[in-house]
Protein backbone atom coordinates (compact mmCIF):
# COMPACT_ATOMS: atom_id res chain seq x y z
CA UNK A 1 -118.91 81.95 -53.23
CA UNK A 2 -117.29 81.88 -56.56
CA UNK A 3 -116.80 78.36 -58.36
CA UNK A 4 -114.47 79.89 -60.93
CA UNK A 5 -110.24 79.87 -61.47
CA UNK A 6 -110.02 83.45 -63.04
CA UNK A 7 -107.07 83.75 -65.11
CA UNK A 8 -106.59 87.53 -66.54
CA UNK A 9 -103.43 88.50 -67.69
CA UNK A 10 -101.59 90.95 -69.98
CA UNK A 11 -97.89 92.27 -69.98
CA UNK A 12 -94.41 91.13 -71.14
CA UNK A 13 -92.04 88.79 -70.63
CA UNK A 14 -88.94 90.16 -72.20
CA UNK A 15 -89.69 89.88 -75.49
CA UNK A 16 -92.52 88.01 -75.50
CA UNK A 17 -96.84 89.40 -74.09
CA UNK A 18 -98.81 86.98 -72.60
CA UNK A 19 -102.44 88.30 -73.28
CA UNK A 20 -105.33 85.97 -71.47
CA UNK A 21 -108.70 85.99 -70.45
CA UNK A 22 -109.73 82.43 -68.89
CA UNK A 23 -112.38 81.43 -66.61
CA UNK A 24 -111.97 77.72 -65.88
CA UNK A 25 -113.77 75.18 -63.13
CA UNK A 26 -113.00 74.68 -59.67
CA UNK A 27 -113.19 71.33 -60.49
CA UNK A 28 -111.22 68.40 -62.36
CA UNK A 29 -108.23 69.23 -64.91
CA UNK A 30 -107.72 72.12 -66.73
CA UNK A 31 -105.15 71.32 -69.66
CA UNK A 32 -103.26 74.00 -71.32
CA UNK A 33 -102.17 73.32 -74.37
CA UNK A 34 -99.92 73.98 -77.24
CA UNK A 35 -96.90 74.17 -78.97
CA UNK A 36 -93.45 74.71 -77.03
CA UNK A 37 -93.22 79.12 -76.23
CA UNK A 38 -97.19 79.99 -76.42
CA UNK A 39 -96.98 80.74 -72.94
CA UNK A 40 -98.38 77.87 -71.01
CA UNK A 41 -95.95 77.63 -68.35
CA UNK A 42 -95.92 81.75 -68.39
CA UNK A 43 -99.50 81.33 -67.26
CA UNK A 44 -98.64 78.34 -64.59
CA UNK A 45 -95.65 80.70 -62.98
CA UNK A 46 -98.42 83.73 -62.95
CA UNK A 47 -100.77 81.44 -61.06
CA UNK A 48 -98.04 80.04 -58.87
CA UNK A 49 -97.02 84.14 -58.20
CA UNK A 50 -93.26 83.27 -59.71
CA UNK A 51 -94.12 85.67 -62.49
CA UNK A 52 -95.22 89.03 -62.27
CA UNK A 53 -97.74 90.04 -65.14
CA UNK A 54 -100.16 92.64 -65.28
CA UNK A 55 -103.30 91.68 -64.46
CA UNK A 56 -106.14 89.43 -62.14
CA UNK A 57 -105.63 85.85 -60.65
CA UNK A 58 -108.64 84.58 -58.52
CA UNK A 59 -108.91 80.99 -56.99
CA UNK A 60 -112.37 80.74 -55.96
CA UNK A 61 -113.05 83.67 -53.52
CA UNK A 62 -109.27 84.31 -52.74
CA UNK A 63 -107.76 86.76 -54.94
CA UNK A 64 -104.05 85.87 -55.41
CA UNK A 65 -103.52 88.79 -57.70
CA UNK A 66 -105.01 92.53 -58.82
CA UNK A 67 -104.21 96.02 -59.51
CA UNK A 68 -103.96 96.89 -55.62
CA UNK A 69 -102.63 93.25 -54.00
CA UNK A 70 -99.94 90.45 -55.09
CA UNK A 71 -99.81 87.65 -52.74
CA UNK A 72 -96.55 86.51 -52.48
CA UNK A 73 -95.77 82.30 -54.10
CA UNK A 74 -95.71 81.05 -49.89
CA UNK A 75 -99.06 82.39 -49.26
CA UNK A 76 -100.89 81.12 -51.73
CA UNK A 77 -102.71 77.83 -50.93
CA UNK A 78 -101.19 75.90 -54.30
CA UNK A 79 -99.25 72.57 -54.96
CA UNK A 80 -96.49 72.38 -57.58
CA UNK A 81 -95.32 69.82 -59.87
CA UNK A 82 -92.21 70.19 -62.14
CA UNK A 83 -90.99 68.23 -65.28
CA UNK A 84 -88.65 66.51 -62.52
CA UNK A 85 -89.60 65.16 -59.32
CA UNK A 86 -87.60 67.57 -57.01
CA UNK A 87 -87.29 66.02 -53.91
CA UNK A 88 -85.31 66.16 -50.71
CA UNK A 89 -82.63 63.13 -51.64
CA UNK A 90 -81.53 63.46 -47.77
CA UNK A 91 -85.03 62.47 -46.87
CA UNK A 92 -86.76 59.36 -47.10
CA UNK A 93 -89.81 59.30 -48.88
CA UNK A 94 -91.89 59.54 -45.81
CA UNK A 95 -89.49 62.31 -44.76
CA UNK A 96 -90.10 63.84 -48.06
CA UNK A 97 -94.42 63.41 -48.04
CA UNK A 98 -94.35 64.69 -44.42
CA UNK A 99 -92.15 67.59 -45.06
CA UNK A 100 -95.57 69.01 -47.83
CA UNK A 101 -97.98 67.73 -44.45
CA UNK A 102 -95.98 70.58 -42.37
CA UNK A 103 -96.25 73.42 -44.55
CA UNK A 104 -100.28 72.96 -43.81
CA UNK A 105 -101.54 74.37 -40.55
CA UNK A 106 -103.59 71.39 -38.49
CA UNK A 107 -106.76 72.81 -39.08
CA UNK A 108 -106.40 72.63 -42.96
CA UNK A 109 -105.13 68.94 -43.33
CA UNK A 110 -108.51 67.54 -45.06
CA UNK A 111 -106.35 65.60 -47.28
CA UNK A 112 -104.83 62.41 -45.33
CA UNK A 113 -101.53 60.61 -45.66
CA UNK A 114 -102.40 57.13 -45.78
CA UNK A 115 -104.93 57.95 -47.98
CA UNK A 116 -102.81 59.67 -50.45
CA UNK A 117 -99.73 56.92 -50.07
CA UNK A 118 -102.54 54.48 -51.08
CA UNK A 119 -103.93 56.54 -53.90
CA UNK A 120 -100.70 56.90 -55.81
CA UNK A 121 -99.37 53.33 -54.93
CA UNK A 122 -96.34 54.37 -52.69
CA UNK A 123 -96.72 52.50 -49.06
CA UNK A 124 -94.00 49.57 -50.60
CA UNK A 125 -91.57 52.54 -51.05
CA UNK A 126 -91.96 54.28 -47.60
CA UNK A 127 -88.80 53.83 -46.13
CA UNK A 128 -86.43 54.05 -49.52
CA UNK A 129 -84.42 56.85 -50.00
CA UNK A 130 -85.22 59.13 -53.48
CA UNK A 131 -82.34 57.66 -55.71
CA UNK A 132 -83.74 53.81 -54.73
CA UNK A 133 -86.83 55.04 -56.86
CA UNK A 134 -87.89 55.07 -60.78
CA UNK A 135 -88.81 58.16 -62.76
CA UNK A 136 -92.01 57.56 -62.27
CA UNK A 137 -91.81 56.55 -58.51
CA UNK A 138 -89.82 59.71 -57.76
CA UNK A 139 -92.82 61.79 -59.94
CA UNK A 140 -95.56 60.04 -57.29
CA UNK A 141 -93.84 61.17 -54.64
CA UNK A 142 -93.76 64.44 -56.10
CA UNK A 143 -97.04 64.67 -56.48
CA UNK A 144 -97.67 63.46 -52.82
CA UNK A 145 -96.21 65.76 -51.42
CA UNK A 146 -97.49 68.91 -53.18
CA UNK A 147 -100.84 67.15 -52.30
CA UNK A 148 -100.32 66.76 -48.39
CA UNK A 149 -99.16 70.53 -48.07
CA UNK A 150 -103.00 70.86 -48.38
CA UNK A 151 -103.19 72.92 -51.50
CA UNK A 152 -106.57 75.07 -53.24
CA UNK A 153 -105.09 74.21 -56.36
CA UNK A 154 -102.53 71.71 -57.86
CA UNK A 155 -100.37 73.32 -60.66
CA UNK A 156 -98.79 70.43 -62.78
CA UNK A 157 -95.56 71.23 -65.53
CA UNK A 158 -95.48 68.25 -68.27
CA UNK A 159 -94.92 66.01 -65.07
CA UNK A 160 -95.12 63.15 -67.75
CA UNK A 161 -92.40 64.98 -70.00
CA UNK A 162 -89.71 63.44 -68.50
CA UNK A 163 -90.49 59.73 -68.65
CA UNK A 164 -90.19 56.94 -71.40
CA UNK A 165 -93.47 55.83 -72.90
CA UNK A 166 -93.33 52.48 -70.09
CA UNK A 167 -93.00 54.77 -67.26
CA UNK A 168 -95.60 57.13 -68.42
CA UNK A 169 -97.97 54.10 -69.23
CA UNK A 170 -97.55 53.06 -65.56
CA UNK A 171 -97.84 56.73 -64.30
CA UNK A 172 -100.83 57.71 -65.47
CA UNK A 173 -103.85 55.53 -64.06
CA UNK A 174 -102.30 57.03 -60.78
CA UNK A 175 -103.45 60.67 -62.65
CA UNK A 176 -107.05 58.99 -63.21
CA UNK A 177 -107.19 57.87 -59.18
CA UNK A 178 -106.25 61.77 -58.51
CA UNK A 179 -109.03 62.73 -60.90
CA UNK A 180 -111.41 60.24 -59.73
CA UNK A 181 -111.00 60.34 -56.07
CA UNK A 182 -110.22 64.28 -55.28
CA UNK A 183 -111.62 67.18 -55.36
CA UNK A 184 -108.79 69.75 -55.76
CA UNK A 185 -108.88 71.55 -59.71
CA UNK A 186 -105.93 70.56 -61.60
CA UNK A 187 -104.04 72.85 -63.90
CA UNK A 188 -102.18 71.13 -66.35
CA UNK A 189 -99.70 72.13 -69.23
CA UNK A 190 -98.80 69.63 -71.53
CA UNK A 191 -97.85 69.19 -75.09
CA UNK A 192 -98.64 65.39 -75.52
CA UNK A 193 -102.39 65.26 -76.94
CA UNK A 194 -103.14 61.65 -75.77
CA UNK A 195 -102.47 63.09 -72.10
CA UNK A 196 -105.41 65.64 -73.08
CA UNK A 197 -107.50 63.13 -74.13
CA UNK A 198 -107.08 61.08 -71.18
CA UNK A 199 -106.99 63.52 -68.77
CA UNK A 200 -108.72 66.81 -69.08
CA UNK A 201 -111.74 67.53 -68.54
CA UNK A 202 -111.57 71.23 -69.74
CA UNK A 203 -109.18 73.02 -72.79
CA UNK A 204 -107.53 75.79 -72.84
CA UNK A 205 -105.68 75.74 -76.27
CA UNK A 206 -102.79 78.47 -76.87
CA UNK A 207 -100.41 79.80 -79.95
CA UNK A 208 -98.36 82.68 -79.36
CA UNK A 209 -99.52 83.95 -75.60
CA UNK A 210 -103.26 83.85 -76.78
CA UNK A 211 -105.99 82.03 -76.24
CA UNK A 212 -107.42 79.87 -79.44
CA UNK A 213 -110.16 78.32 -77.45
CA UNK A 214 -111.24 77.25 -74.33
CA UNK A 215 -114.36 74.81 -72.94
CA UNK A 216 -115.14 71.55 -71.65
CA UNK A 217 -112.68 68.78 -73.69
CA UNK A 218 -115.13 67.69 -76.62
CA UNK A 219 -116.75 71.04 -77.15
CA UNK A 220 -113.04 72.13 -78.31
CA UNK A 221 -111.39 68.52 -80.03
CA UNK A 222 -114.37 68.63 -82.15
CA UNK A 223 -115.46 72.45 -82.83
CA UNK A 224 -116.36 74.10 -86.24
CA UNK A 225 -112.88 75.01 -87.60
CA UNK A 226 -110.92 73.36 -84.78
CA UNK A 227 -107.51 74.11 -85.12
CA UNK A 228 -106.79 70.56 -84.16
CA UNK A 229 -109.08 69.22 -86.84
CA UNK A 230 -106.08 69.24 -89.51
CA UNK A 231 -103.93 66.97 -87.01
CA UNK A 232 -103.25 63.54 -88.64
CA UNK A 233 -104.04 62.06 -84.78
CA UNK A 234 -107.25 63.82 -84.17
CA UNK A 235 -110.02 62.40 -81.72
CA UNK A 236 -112.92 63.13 -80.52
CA UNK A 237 -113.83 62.10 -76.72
CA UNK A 238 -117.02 61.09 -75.54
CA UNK A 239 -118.74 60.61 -71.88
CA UNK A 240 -120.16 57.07 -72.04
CA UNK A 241 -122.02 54.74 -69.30
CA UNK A 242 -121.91 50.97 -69.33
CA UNK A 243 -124.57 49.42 -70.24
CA UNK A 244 -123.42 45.56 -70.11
CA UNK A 245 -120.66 43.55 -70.38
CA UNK A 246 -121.61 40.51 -73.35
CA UNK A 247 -120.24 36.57 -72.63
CA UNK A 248 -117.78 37.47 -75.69
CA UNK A 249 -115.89 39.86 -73.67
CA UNK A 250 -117.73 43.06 -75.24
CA UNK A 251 -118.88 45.03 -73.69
CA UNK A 252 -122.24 47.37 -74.75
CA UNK A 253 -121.74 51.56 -73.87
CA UNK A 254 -124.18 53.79 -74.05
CA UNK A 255 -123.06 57.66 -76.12
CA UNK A 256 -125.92 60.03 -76.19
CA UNK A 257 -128.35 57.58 -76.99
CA UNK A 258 -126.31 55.22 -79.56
CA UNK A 259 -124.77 52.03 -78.15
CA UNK A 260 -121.08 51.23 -79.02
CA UNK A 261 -119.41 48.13 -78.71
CA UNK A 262 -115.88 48.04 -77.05
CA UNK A 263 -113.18 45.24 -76.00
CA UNK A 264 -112.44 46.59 -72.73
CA UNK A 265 -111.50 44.38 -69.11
CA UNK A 266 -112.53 45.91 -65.47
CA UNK A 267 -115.89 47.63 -66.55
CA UNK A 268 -118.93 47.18 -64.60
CA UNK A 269 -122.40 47.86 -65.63
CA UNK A 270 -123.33 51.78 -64.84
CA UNK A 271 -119.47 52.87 -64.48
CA UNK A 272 -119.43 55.94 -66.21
CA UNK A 273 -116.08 56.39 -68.62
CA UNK A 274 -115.08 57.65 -72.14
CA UNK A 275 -114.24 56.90 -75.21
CA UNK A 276 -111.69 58.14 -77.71
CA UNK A 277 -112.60 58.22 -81.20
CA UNK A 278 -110.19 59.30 -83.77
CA UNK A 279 -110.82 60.72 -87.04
CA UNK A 280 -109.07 58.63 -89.17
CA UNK A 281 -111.00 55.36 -87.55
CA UNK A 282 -114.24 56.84 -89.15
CA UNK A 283 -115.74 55.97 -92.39
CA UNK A 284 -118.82 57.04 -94.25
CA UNK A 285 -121.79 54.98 -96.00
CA UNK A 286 -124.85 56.12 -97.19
CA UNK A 287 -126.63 52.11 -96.34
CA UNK A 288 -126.20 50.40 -93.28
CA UNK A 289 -123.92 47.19 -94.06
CA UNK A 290 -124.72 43.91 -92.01
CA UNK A 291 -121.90 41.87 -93.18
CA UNK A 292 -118.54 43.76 -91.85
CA UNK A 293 -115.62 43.36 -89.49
CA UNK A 294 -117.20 46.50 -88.27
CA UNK A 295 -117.89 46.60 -84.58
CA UNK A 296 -119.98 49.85 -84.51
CA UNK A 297 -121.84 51.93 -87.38
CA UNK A 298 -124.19 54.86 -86.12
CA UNK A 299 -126.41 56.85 -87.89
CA UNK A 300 -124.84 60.17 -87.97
CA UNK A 301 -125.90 63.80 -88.96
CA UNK A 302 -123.49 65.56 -91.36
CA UNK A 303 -122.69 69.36 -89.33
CA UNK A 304 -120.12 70.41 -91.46
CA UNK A 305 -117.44 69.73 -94.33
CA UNK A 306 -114.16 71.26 -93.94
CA UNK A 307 -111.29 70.87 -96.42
CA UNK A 308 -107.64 69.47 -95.51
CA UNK A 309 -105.26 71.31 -98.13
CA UNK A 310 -106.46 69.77 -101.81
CA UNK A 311 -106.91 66.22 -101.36
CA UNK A 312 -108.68 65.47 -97.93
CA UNK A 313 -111.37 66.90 -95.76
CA UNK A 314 -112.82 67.02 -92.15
CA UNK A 315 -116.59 65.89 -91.70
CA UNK A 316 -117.73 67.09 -88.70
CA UNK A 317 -120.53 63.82 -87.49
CA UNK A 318 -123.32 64.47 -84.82
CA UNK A 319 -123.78 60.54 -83.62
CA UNK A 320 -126.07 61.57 -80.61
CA UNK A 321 -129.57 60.41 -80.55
CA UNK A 322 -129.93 61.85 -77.18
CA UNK A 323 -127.77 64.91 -76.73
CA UNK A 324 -125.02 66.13 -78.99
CA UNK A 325 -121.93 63.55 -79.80
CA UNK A 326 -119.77 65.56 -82.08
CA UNK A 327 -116.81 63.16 -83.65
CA UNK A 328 -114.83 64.05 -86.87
CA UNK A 329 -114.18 61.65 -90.09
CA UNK A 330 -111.10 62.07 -92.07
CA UNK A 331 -111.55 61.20 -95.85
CA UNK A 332 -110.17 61.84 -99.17
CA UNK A 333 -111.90 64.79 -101.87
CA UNK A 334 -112.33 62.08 -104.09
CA UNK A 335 -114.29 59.48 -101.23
CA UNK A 336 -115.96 63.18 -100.43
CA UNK A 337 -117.29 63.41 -104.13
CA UNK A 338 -117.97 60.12 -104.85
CA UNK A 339 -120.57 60.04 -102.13
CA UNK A 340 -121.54 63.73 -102.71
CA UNK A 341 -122.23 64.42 -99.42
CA UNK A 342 -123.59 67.71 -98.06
CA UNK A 343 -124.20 69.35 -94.30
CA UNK A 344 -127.45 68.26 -93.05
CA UNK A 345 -127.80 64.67 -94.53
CA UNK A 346 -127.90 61.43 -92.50
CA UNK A 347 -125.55 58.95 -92.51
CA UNK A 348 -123.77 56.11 -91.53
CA UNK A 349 -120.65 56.58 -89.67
CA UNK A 350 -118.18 53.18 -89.77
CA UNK A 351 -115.67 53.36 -86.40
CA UNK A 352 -113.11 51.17 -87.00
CA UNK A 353 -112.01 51.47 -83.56
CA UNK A 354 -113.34 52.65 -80.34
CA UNK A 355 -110.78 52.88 -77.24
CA UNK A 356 -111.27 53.64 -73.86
CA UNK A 357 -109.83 57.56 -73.21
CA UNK A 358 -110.60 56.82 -69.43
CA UNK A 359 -111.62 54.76 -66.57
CA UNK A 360 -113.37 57.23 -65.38
């Protein structure tokens, strides 16, 4: 039995070719990302059948697409999300969850209603009708539904793009729940990198109907030569475990083998979460210095030195003790010569500021 979403595409879209070759998980969210026409919603429609490229499209061991079969958008076992919640506004909302619960034959509903209507938050808004909701109501119902018709896969379209920063804020623990609690892969196209950070578990980054890169989240943020390096909101994100929670309200993580100190509520001793650490957070010392505001400073292998135009650079860090923990430092050419620093050394890295990515 495959464990694999195949992705293989190559043809034209009017004037513009869409040339792919992905392999991504069965398993938590896929994020495609990019800037506005590199083809990341050309590859959703493929997947979803509503575009007709050359080429292969495998879920699993069901083969949606090939050079001898098609299978038409109705047939394929697939939930879809759009930029706006499209729902029935005769229905109610129960109307409009139960209405994705009868596309699924009986023998297929593993996903349950009241489980879902608790997951996303929606039993106080059973009975309302779809313009007595918010943005980001309407979007949870949305997703509801798409989830109750059963689907192999959920395809998602910027379903954040739509809201203010407040509704988006409130929408997207509900994302983590999804991600936490289900089991269904998750194909995602956005354009917002702090949704990628939170969210994804694996990157698929695009320009022009190509593929950059593609791999599990960190392994891309913080490859040699990223093409995300040079962004002035880079991060790095890192799987981390609990290790305590301190009587100051700190509590201790565990990343590869170095501990980290974060101000964080809710976290328990042995939840596992992550931790977003952006570039511009990071410092560099050659001593270790006991007397700073400084929450957390790691010894740190230097991997590589990459310049930003003529007065900055990218450090590429390994803070790991354990098992690789690539981050990224931002600093000036002149904080780069003044320490003379070269690929190899050991360090101290300085992070100003570690925040929690994810729950979970």
């Amino acid at each position: 039995m495959s464990d694999s979403i195949e992705i293989s595409l190559d043809g034209q879209l009017g004037a513009f070719r869409l040339a792919v070759d992905l392999t991504l998980p069965m398993h938590g969210i896929s994020a495609l990302f990019g800037p506005s026409g590199c083809g990341k919603t050309s590859i959703l429609r493929s997947v979803a059948g509503l575009n007709r490229i050359p080429g292969r499209i495998a879920v699993g061991d069901q083969v949606w697409q090939d050079e001898t079969e098609f299978v038409p958008t109705h047939k394929r076992a697939l939930g879809y999300v759009l930029q706006e919640a499209s729902l029935f506004s005769h229905l109610s909302v129960r109307q409009n969850l139960t209405y994705g619960e009868k596309r699924a034959r009986i023998a297929e509903r593993h996903i349950r209603f009241d489980d879902i209507v608790s997951l996303l938050g929606i039993g106080h808004l059973i009975d309302r009708a779809p313009h007595n909701l918010s943005g980001g109501e309407r979007q949870r119902v949305s997703i509801g539904r798409a989830l109750l018709s059963q689907p192999q896969l959920l395809l998602m379209d910027e379903p954040l793009s739509a809201l203010d920063r407040i509704a988006k804020d409130e929408l997207l623990p509900y994302f983590e729940a999804l991600h936490a609690n289900l089991q269904i892969p998750i194909l995602l196209v956005t354009h917002d990198i702090t949704e990628v950070e939170r969210l994804a578990d694996h990157l698929v980054l695009l320009r022009e109907g190509r593929v950059l890169a593609s791999g599990p989240l960190n392994d891309v943020l913080a490859a040699p030569h990223s093409p995300l390096a040079a962004r002035r909101d880079f991060a790095a994100v890192l799987p981390a475990t609990v290790l305590r929670n301190d009587a100051d309200g700190i509590s201790v993580l565990d990343v590869a083998g170095s501990e980290f100190l974060l101000l964080a509520e809710g976290l328990q001793p042995g939840d596992a979460v992550r931790i977003r650490i952006a570039a511009s957070d990071v410092s560099i010392a050659r001593n270790r210095h006991d007397q700073s505001s400084i929450l957390n400073a790691v010894s740190a292998r230097v991997v590589t030195i990459e310049p930003l135009g003529d007065a900055e650079a990218s450090i590429r860090l390994d803070i790991g003790a354990t098992a690789p923990a690539p981050i990224r430092a931002r600093i000036t050419r002149r904080s780069l010569e003044a320490l003379g620093l070269s690929e190899g050394e050991t360090v101290i890295a300085q992070i100003k500021g570690v925040s929690l990515a994810a729950n979970r």
